[in-house]
C-alpha atoms as a PDB file:
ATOM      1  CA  UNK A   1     -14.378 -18.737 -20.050  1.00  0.00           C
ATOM      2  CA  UNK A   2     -15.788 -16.945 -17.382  1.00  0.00           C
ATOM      3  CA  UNK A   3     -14.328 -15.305 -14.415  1.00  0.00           C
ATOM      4  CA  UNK A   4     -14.510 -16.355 -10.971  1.00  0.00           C
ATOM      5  CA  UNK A   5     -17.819 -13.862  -9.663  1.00  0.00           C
ATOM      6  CA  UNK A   6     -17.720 -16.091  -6.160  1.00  0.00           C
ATOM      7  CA  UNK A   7     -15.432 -13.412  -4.109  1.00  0.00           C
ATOM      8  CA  UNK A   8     -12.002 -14.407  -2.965  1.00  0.00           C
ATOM      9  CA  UNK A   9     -11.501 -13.216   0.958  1.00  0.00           C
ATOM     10  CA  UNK A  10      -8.242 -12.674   2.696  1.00  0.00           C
ATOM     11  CA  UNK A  11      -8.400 -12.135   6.460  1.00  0.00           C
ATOM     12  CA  UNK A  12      -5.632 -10.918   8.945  1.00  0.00           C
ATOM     13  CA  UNK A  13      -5.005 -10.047  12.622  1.00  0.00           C
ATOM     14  CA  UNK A  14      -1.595  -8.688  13.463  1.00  0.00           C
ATOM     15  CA  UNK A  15      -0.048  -8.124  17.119  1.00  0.00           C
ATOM     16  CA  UNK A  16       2.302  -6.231  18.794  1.00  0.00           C
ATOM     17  CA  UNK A  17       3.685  -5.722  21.855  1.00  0.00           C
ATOM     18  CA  UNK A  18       3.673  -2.344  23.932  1.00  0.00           C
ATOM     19  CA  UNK A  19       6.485  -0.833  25.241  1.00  0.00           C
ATOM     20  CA  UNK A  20       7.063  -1.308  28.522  1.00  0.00           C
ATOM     21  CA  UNK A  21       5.790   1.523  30.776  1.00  0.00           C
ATOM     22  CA  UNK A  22       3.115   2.876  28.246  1.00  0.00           C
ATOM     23  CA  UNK A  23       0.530   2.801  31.052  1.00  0.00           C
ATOM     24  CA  UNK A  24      -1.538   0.093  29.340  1.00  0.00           C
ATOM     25  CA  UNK A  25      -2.384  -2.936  31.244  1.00  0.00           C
ATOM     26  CA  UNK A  26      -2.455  -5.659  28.261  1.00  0.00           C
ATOM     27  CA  UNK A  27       0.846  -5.487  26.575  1.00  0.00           C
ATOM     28  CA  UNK A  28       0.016  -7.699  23.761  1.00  0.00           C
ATOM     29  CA  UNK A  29      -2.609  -6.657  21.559  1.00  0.00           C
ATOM     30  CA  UNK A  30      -4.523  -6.662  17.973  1.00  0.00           C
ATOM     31  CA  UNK A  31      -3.126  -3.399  16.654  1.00  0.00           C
ATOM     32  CA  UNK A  32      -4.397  -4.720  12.749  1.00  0.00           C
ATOM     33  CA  UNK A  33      -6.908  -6.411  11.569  1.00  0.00           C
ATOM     34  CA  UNK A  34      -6.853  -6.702   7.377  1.00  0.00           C
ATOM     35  CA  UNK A  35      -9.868  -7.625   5.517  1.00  0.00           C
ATOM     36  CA  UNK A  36      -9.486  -7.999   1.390  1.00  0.00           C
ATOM     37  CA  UNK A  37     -11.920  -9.096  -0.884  1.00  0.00           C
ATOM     38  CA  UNK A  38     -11.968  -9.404  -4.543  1.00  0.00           C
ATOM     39  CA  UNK A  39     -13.604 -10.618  -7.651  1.00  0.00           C
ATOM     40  CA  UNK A  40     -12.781 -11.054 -11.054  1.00  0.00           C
ATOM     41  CA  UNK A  41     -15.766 -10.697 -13.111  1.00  0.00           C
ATOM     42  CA  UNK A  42     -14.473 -11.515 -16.446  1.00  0.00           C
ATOM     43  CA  UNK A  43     -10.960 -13.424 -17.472  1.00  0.00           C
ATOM     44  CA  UNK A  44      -8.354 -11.092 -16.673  1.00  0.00           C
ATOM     45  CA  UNK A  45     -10.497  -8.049 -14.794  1.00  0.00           C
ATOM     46  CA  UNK A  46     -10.550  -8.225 -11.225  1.00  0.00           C
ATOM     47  CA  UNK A  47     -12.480  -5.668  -8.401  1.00  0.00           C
ATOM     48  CA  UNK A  48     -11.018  -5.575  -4.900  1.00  0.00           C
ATOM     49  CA  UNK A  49     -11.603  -3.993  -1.687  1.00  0.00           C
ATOM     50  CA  UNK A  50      -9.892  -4.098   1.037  1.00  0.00           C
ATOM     51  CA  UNK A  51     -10.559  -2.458   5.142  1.00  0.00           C
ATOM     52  CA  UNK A  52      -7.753  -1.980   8.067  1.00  0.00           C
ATOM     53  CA  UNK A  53      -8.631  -1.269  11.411  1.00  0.00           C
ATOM     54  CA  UNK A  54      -5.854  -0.404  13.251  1.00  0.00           C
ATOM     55  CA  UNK A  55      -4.614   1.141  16.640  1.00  0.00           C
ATOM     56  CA  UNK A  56      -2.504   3.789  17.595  1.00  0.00           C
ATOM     57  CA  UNK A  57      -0.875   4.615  20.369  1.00  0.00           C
ATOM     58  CA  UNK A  58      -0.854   7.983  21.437  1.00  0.00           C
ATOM     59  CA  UNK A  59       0.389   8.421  24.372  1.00  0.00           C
ATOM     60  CA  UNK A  60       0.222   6.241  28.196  1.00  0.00           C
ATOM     61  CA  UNK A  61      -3.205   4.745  28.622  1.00  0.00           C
ATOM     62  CA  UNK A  62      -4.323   6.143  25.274  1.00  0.00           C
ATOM     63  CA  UNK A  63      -5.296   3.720  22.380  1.00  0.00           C
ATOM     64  CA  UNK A  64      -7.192   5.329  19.238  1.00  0.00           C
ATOM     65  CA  UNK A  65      -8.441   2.669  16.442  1.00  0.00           C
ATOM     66  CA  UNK A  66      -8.973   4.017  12.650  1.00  0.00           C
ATOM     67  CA  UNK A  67     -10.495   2.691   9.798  1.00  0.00           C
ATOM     68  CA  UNK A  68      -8.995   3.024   6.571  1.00  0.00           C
ATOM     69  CA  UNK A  69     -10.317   1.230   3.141  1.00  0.00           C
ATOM     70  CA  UNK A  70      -9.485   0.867  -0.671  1.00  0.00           C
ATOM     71  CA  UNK A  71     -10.703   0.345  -3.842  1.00  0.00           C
ATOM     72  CA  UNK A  72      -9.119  -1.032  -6.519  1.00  0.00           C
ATOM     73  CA  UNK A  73      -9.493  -2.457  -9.961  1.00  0.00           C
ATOM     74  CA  UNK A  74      -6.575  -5.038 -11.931  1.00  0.00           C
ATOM     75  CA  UNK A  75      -6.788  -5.348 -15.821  1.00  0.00           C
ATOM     76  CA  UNK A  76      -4.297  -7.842 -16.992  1.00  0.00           C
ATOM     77  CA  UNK A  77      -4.005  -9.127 -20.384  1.00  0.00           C
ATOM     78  CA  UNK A  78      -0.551 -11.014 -22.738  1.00  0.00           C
ATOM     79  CA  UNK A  79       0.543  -7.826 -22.989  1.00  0.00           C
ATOM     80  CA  UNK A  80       0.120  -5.179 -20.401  1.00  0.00           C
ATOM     81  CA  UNK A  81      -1.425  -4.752 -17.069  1.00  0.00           C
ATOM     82  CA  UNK A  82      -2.843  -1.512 -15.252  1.00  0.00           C
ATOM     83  CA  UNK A  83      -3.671  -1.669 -11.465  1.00  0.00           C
ATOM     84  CA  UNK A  84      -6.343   1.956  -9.678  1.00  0.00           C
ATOM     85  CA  UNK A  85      -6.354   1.749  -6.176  1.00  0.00           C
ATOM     86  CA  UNK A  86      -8.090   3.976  -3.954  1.00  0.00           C
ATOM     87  CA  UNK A  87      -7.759   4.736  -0.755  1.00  0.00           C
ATOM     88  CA  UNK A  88     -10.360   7.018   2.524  1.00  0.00           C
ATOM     89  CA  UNK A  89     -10.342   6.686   6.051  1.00  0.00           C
ATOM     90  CA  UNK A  90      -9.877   8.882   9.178  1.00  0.00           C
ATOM     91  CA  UNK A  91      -6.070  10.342   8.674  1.00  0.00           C
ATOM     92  CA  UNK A  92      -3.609   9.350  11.468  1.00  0.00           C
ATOM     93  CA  UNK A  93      -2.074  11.947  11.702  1.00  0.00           C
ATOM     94  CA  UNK A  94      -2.618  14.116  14.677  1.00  0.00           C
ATOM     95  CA  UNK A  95      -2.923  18.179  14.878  1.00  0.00           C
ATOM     96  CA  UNK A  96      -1.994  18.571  18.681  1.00  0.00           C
ATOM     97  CA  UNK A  97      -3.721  15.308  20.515  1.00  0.00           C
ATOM     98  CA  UNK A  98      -6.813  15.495  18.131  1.00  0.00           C
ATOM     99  CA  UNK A  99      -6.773  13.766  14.161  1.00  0.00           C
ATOM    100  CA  UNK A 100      -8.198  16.430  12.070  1.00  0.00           C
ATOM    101  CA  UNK A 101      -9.764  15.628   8.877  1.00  0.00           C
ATOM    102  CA  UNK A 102      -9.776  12.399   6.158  1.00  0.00           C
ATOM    103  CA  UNK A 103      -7.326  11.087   4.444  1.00  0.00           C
ATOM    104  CA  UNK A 104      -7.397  10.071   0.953  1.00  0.00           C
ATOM    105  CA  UNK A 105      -4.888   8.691  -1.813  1.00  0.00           C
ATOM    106  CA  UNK A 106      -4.835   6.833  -5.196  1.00  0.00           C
ATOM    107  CA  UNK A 107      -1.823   4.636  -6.734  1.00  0.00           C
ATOM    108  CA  UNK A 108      -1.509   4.230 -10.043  1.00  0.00           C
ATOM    109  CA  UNK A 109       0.363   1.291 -12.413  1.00  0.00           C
ATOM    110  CA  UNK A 110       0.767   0.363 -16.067  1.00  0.00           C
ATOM    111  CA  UNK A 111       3.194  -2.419 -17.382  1.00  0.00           C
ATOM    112  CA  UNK A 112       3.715  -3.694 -20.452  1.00  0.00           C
ATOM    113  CA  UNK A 113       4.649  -7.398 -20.586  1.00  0.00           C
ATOM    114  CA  UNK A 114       7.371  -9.038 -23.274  1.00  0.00           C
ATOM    115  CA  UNK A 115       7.049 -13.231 -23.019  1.00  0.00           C
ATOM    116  CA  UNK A 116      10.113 -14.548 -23.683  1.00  0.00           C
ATOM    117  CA  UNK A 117      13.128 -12.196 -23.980  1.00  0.00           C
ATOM    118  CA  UNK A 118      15.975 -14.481 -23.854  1.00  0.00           C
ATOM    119  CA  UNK A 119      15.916 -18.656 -23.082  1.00  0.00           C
ATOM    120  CA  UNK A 120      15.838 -18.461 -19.081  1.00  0.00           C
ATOM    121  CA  UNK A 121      13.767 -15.711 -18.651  1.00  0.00           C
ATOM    122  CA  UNK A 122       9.901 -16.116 -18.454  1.00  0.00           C
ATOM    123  CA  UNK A 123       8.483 -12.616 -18.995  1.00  0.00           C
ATOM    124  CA  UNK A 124      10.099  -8.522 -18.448  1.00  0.00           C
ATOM    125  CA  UNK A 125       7.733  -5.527 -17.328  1.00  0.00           C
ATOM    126  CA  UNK A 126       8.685  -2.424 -17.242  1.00  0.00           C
ATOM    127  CA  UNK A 127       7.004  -0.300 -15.210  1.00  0.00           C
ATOM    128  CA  UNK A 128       5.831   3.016 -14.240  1.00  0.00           C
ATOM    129  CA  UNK A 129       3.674   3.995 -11.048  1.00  0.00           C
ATOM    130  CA  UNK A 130       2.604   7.193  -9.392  1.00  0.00           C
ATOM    131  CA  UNK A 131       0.626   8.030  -6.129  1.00  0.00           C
ATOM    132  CA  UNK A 132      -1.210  10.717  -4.196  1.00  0.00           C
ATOM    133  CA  UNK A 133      -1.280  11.341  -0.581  1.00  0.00           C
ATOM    134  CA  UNK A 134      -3.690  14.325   1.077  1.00  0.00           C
ATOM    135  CA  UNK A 135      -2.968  13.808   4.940  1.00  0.00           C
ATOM    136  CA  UNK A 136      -6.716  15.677   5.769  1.00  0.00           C
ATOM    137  CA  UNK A 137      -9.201  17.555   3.557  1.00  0.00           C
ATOM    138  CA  UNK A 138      -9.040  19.997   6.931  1.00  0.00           C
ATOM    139  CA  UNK A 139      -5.741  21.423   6.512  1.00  0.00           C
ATOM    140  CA  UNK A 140      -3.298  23.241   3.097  1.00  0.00           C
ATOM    141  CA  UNK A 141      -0.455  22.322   1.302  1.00  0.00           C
ATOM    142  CA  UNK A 142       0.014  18.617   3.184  1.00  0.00           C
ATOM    143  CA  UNK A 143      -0.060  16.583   0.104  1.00  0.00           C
ATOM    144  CA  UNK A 144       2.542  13.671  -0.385  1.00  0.00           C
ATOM    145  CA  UNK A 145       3.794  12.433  -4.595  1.00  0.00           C
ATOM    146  CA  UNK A 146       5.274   9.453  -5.524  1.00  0.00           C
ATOM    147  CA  UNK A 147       6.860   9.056  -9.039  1.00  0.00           C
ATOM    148  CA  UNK A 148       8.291   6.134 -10.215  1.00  0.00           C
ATOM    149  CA  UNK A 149       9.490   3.133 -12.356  1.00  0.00           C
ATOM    150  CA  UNK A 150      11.636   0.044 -12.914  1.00  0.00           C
ATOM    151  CA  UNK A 151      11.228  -3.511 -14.339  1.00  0.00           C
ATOM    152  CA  UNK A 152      10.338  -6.876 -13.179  1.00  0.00           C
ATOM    153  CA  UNK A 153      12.268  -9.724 -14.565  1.00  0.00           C
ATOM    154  CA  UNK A 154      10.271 -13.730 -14.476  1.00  0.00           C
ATOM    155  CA  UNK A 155      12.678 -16.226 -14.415  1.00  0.00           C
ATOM    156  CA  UNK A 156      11.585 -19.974 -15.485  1.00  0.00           C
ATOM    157  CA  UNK A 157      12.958 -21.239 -12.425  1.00  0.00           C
ATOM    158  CA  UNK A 158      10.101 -19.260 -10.133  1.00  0.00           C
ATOM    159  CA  UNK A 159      11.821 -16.572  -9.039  1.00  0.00           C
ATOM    160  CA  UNK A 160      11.103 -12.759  -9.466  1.00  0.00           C
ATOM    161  CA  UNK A 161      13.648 -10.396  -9.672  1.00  0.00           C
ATOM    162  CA  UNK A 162      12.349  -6.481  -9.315  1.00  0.00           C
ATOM    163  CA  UNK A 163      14.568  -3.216  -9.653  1.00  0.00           C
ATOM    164  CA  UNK A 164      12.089  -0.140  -8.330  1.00  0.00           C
ATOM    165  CA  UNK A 165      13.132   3.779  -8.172  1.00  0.00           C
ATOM    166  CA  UNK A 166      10.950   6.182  -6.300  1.00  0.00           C
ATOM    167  CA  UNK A 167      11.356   9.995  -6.152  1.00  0.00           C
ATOM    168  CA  UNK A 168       8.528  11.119  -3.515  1.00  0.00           C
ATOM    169  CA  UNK A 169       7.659  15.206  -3.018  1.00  0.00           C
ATOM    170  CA  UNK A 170       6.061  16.544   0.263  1.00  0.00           C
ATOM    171  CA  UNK A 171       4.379  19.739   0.371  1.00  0.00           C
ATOM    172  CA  UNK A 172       5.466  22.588   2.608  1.00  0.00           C
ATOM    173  CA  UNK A 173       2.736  21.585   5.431  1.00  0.00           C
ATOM    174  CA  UNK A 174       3.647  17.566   5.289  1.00  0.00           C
ATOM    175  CA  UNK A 175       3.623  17.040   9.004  1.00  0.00           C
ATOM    176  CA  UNK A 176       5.639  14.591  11.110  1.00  0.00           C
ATOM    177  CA  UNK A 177       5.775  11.514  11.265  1.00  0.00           C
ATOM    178  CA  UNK A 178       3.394  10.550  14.175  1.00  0.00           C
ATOM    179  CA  UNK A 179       5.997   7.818  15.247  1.00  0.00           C
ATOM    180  CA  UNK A 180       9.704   9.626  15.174  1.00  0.00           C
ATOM    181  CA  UNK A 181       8.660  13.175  15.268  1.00  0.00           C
ATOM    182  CA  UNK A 182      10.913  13.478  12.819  1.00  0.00           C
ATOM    183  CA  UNK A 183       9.271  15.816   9.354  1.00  0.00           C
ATOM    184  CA  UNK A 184       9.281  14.118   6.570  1.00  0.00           C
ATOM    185  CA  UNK A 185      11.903  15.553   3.697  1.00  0.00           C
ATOM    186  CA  UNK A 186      12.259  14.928  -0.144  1.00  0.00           C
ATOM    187  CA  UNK A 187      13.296  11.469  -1.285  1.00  0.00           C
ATOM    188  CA  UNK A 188      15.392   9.307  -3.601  1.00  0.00           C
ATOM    189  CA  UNK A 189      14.821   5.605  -2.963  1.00  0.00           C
ATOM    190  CA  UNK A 190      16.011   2.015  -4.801  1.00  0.00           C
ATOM    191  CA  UNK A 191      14.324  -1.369  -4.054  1.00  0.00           C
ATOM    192  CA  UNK A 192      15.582  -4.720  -4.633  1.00  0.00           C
ATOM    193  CA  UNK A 193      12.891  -7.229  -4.321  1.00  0.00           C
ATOM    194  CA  UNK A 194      14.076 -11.165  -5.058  1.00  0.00           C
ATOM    195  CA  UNK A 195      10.452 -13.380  -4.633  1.00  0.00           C
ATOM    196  CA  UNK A 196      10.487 -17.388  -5.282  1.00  0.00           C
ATOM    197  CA  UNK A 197       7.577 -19.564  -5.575  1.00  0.00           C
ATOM    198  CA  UNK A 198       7.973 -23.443  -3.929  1.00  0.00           C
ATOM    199  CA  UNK A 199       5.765 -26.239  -4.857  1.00  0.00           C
END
């Protein structure tokens, strides 16, 4: 049949309060406001886009909004799926009190899907994803990898079950993080995600 072409729109505003003392004279706030659309154009292809505007905080009585948006494309059949996304925007990260430059990244995905295993499980994929970070097309050696893998596990009873490893790499000029100060260092990382789905 065919697939849905009418878009599908997801909208959110997120708040946050301000530390006390910032030198601001709201201190609640829209710091994010999420816009996603998507399509699927045929069964089992979908096109999305999604745009976040969203404040920083730089420093008392100084609030900075970026714009940051992705592209991404879903193709999902029985037996595998693959997920491109894209990402451009101003960076947020800051060279002195001044952003320098645009940021830009792409995320990767392919898993293979295996109905059925065993009695009470659903469906197993395996995975393996990878990302790219560049911080600014202004400045050397500030890229950001992720490599990674793990498996996602259906069970009848709706629930999810997903094991994930990451091993991210920052080159030599990664800078801090805008938020601890603190420079960012070579990674090892496991996730444990448990989802459920209530009707």
């Amino acid at each position: 049949g065919a697939g849905s072409v009418k878009p599908q729109i997801d909208v959110g505003l997120f708040r946050a309060e301000l530390p006390t003392g910032a030198g601001i004279v709201a201190d609640n706030l829209v710091r994010d406001v999420y816009v996603r659309a998507r399509i699927e154009p045929i069964p089992g292809f979908q096109v999305g886009g999604t745009l976040v505007a969203f404040t920083q905080v730089r420093f008392a009585g100084d609030l900075r909004t970026r714009m940051l948006g992705s592209l991404d494309v879903a193709l999902s059949t029985d037996s595998f799926r693959v997920w491109l996304e894209g990402f451009a925007g101003r960076t947020p990260f800051f060279d002195g009190t001044e952003s320098v430059g645009a940021l830009s990244a792409l995320r990767f995905l392919a898993a293979p899907r295996f109905d059925d295993p065993i009695d009470w499980i659903a469906r197993v994929e395996p995975f393996v994803m990878v990302s790219a970070l560049e911080l600014s097309d202004e400045r050397q050696d500030d890229r950001g990898f992720e490599l990674g893998g793990g498996v996602a596990a259906y069970f009848r009873k709706q629930v999810r079950l997903q094991l994930e490893y990451t091993r991210a790499i920052y080159e030599d000029n990664f800078p801090q993080d805008p938020a601890t100060g603190v420079s960012f260092l070579d990674s090892h990382s496991i996730r444990l995600q448990v989802g459920a789905r209530f009707r």
